[in-house]
C-alpha atoms as a PDB file:
ATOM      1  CA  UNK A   1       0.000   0.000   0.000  1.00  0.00           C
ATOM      2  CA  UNK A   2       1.794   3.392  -0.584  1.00  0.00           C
ATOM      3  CA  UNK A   3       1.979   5.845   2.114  1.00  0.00           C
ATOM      4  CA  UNK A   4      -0.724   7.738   3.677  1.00  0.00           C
ATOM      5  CA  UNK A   5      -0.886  11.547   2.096  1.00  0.00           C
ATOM      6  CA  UNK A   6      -1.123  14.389   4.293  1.00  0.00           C
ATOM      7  CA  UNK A   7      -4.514  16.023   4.299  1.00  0.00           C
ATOM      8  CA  UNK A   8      -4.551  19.535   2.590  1.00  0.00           C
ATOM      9  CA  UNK A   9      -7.537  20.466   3.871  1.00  0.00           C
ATOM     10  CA  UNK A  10      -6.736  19.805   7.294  1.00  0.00           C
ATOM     11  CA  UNK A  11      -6.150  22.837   9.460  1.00  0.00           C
ATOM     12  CA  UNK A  12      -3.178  23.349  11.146  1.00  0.00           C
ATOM     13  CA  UNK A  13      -2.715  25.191  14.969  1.00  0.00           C
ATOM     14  CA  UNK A  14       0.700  24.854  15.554  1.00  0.00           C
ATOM     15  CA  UNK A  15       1.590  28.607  16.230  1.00  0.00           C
ATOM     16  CA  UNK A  16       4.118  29.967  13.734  1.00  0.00           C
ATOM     17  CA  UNK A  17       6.268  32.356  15.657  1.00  0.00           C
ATOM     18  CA  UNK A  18       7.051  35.900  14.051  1.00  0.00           C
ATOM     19  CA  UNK A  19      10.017  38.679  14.317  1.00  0.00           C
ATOM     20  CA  UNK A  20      10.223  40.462  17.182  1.00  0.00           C
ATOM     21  CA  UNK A  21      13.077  43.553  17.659  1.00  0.00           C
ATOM     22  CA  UNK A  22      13.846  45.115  21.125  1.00  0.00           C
ATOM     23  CA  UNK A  23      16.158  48.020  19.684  1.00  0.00           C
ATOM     24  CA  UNK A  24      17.167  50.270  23.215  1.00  0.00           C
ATOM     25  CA  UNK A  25      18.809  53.619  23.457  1.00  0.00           C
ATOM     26  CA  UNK A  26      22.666  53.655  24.457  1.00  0.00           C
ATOM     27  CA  UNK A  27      23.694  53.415  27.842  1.00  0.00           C
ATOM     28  CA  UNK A  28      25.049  56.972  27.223  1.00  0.00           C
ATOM     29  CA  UNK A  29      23.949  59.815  25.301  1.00  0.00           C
ATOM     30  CA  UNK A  30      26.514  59.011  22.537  1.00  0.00           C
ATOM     31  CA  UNK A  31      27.149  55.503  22.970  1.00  0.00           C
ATOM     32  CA  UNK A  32      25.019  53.350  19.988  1.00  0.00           C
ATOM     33  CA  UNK A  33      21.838  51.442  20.960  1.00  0.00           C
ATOM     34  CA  UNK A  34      21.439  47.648  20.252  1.00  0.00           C
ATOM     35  CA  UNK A  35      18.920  45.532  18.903  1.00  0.00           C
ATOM     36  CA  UNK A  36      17.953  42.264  20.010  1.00  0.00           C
ATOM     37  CA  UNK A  37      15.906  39.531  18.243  1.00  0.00           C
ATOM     38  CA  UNK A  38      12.998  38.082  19.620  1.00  0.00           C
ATOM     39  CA  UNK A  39       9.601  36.224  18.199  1.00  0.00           C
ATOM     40  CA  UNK A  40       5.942  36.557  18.734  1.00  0.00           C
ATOM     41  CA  UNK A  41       3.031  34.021  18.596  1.00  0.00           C
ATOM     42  CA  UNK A  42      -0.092  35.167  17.689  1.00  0.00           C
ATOM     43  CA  UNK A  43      -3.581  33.161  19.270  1.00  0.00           C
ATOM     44  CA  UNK A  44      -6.908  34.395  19.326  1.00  0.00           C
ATOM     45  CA  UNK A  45      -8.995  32.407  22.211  1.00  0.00           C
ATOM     46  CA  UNK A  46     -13.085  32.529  23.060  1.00  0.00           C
ATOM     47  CA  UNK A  47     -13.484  33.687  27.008  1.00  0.00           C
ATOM     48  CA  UNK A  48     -16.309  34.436  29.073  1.00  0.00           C
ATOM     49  CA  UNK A  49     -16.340  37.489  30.259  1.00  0.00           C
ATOM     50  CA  UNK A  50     -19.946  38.553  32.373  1.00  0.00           C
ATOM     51  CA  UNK A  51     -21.628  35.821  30.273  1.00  0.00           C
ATOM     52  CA  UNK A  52     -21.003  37.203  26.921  1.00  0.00           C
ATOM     53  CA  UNK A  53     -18.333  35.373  24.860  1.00  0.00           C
ATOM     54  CA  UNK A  54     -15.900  37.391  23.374  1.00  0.00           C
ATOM     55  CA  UNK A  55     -13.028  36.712  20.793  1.00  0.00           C
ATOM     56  CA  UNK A  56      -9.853  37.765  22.199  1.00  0.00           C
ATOM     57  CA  UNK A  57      -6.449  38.070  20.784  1.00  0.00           C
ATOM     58  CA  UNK A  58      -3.271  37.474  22.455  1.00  0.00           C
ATOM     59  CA  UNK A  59       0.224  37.992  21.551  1.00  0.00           C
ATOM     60  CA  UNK A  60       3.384  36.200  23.295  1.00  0.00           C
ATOM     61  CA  UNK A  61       6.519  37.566  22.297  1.00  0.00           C
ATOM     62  CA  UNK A  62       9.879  36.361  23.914  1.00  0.00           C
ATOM     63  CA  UNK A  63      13.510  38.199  23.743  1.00  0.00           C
ATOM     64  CA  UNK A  64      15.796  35.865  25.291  1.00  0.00           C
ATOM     65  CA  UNK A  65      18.911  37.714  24.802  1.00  0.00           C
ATOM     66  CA  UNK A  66      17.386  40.174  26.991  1.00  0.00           C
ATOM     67  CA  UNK A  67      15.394  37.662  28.745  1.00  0.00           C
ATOM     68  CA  UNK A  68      12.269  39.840  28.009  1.00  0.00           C
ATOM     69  CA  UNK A  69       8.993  38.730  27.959  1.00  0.00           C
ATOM     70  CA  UNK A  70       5.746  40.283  26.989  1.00  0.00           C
ATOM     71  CA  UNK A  71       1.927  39.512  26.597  1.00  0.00           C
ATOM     72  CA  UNK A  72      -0.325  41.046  25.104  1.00  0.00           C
ATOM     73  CA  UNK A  73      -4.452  41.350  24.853  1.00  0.00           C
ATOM     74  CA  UNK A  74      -6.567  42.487  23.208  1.00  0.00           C
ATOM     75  CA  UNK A  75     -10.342  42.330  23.650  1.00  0.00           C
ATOM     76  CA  UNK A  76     -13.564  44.463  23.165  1.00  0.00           C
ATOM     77  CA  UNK A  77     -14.316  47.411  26.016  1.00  0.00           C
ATOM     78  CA  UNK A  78     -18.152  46.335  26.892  1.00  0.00           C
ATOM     79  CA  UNK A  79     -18.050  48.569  30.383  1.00  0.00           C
ATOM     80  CA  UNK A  80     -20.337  51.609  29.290  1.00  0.00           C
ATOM     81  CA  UNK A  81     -18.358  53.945  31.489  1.00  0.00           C
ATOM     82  CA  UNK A  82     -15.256  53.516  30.310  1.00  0.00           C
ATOM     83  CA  UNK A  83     -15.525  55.438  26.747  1.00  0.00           C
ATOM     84  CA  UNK A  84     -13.160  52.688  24.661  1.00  0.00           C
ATOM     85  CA  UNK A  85     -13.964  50.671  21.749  1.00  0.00           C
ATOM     86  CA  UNK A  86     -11.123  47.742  22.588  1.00  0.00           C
ATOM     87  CA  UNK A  87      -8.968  47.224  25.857  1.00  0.00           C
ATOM     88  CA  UNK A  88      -5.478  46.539  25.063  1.00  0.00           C
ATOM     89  CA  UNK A  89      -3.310  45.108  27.736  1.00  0.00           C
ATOM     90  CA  UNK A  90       0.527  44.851  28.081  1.00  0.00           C
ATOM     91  CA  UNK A  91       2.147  43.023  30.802  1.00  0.00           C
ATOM     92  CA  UNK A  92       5.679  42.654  31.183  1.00  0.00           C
ATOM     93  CA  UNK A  93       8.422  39.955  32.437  1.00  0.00           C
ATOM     94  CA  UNK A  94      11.317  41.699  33.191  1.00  0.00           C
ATOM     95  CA  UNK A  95      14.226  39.722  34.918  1.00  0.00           C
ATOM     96  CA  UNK A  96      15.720  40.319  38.359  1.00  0.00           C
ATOM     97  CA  UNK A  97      18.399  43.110  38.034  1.00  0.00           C
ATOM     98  CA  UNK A  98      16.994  44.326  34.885  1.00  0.00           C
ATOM     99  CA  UNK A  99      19.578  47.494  33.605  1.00  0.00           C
ATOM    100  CA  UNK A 100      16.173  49.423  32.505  1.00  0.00           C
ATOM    101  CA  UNK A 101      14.775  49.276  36.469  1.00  0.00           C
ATOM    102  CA  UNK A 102      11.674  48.211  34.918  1.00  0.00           C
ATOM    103  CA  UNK A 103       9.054  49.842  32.145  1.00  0.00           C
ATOM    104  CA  UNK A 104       8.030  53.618  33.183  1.00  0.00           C
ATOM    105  CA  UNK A 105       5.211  54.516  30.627  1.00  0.00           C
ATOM    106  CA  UNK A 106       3.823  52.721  27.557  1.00  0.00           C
ATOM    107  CA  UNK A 107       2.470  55.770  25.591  1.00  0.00           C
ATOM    108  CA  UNK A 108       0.180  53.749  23.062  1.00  0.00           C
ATOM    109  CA  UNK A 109       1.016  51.507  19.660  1.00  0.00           C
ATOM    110  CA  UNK A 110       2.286  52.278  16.467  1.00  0.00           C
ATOM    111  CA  UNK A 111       1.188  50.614  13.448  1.00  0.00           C
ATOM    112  CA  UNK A 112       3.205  50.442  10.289  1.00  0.00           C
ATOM    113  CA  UNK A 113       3.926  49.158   6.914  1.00  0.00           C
ATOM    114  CA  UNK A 114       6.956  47.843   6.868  1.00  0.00           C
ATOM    115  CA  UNK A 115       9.802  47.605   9.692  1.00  0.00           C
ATOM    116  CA  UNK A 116      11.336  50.666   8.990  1.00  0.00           C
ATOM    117  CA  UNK A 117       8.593  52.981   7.985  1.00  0.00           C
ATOM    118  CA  UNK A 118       7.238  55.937  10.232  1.00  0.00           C
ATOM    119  CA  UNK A 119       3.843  54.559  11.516  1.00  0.00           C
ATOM    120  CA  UNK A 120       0.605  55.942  12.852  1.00  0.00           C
ATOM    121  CA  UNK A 121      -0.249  55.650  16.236  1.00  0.00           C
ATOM    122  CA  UNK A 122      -3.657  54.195  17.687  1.00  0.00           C
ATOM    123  CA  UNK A 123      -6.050  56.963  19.005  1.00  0.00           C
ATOM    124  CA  UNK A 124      -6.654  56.124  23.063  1.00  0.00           C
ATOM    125  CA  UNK A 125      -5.465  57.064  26.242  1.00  0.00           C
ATOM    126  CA  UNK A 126      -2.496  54.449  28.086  1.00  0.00           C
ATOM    127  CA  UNK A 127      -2.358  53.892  31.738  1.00  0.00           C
ATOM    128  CA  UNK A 128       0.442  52.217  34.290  1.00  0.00           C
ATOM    129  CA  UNK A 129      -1.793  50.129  36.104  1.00  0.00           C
ATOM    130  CA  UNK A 130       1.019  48.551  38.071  1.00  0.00           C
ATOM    131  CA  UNK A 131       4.480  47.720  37.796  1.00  0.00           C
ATOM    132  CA  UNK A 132       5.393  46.443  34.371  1.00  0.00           C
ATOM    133  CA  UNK A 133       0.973  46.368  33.120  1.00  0.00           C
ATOM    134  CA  UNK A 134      -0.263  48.647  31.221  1.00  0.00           C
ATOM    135  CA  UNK A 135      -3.512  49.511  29.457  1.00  0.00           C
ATOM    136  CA  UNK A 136      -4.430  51.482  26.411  1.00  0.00           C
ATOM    137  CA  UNK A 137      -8.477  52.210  25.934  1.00  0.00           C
ATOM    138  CA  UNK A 138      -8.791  52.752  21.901  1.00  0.00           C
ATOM    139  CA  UNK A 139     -10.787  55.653  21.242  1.00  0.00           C
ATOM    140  CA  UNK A 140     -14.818  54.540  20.962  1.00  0.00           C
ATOM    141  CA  UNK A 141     -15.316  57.998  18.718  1.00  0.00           C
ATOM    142  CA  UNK A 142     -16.445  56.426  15.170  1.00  0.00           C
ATOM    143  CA  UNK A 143     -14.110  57.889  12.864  1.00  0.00           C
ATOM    144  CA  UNK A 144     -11.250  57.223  15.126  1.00  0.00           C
ATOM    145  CA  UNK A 145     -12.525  53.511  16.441  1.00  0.00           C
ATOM    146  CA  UNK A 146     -12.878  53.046  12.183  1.00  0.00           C
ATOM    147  CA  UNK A 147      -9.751  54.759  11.585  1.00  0.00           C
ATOM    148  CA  UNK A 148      -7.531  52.001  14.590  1.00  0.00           C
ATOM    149  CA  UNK A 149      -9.287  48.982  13.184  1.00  0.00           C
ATOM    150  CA  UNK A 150      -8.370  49.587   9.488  1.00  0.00           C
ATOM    151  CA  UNK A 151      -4.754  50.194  10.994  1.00  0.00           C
ATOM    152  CA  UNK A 152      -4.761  46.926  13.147  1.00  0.00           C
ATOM    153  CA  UNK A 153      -5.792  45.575  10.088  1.00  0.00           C
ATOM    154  CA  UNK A 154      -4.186  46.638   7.318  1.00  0.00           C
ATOM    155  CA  UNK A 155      -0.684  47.376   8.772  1.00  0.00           C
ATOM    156  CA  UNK A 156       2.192  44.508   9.009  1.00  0.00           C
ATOM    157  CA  UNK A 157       4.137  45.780  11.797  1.00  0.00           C
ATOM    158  CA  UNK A 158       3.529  47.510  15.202  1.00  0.00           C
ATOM    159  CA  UNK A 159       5.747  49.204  17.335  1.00  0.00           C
ATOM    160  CA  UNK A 160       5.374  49.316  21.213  1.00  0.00           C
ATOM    161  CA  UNK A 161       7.651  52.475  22.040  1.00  0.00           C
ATOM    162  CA  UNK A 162       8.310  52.630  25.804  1.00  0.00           C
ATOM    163  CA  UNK A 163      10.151  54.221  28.494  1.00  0.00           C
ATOM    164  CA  UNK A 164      12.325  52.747  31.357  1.00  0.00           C
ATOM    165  CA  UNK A 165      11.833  53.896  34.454  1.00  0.00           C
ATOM    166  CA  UNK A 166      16.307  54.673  34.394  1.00  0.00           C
ATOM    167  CA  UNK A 167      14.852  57.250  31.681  1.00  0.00           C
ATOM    168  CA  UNK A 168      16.296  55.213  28.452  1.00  0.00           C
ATOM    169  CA  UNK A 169      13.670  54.835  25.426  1.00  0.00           C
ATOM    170  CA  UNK A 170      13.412  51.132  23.864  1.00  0.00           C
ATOM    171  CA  UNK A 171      10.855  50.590  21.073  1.00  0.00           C
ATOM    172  CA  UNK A 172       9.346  46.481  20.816  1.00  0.00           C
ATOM    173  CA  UNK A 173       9.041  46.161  16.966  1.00  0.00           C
ATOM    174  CA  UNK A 174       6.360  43.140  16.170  1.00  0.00           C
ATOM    175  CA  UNK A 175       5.749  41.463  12.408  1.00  0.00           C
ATOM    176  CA  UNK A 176       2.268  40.448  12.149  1.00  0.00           C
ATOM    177  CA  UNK A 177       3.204  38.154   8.891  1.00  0.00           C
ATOM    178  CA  UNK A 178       0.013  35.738   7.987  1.00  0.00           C
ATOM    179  CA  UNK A 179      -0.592  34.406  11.424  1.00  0.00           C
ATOM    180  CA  UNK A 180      -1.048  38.066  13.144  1.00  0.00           C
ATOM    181  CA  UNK A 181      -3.273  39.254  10.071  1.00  0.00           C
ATOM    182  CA  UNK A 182      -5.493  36.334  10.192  1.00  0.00           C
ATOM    183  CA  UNK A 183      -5.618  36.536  14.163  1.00  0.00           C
ATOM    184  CA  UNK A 184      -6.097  40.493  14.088  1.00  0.00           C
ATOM    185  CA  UNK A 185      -8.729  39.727  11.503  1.00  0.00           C
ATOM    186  CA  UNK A 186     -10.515  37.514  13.882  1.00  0.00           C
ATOM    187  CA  UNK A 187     -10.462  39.298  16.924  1.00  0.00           C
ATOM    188  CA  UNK A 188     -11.832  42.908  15.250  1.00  0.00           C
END
């Protein structure tokens, strides 16, 4: 009998990890930044959240020559009083004796075309909750909620710009490639 085919039809799950660059300011003023490679996994996961079901989409992306980790969510707003289309968590794993003391401010996300193009940043408002968690409320205003979408949509890369709490600036650049598309796709 000659060997069983593979299925094309059947769907595979297996998360495909994407580029992920932690480029940091200089330990000094003139001294030259660095850039470390990383990878992100995109998933997009059904939760209950006060009885509704909601499609949420995560991101996991790793820098081990830093020994960074982040996660990220993000999930429709459905608390009336808080005047956000999408929630957008970041939470941090820094490790012990980190040279950055730790992640100051997270001042929104970036969206852009290509790795080294100027991007647009997502209308909201971005809040420390606690040490190394942050939240960003996208705007709920229709021509801006329409305008973030059609960026978290349509754009293949996404900077995280943020500031250590020594004062240095670092910037988390993410590749959606296929996998992020198709989750960001999902989850908006």
């Amino acid at each position: 009998t000659p060997p069983a085919q593979p299925d094309p039809t059947a769907a595979t799950d297996a998360p495909v990890a994407q580029r992920a660059i932690l480029y940091e300011e200089g330990a000094t003023g003139g001294s030259a930044g660095q850039a470390s490679a990383g990878r992100s996994v995109w998933s997009v996961t059904e939760e209950t959240i006060d009885g509704r079901t909601e499609t949420v989409l995560r991101m996991r992306i790793e820098v081990p020559d830093r020994n960074i980790a982040a996660n990220l969510t993000l999930k429709p707003n459905r608390d009336d009083a808080l005047p956000a289309s999408h929630l957008l968590e970041v939470r941090f794993e820094l490790p012990e004796g980190f040279s950055g003391q730790g992640v100051a401010e997270v001042p929104g996300l970036v969206m852009k075309t290509t790795e080294e193009a100027r991007g647009d940043a997502l209308i909201g408002a971005s809040v420390k909750v606690a040490d190394g968690y942050f939240w960003m409320a996208l705007s709920n205003l229709p021509d801006e909620q329409e305008r973030n979408l059609t960026l978290l949509r349509d754009r293949g890369w996404i900077d995280i710009p943020m500031l250590y709490e020594n004062g240095k600036r670092a910037i988390l650049t993410l590749e959606k490639g296929t996998p992020g598309t198709r989750a960001v796709q999902q989850a908006t």
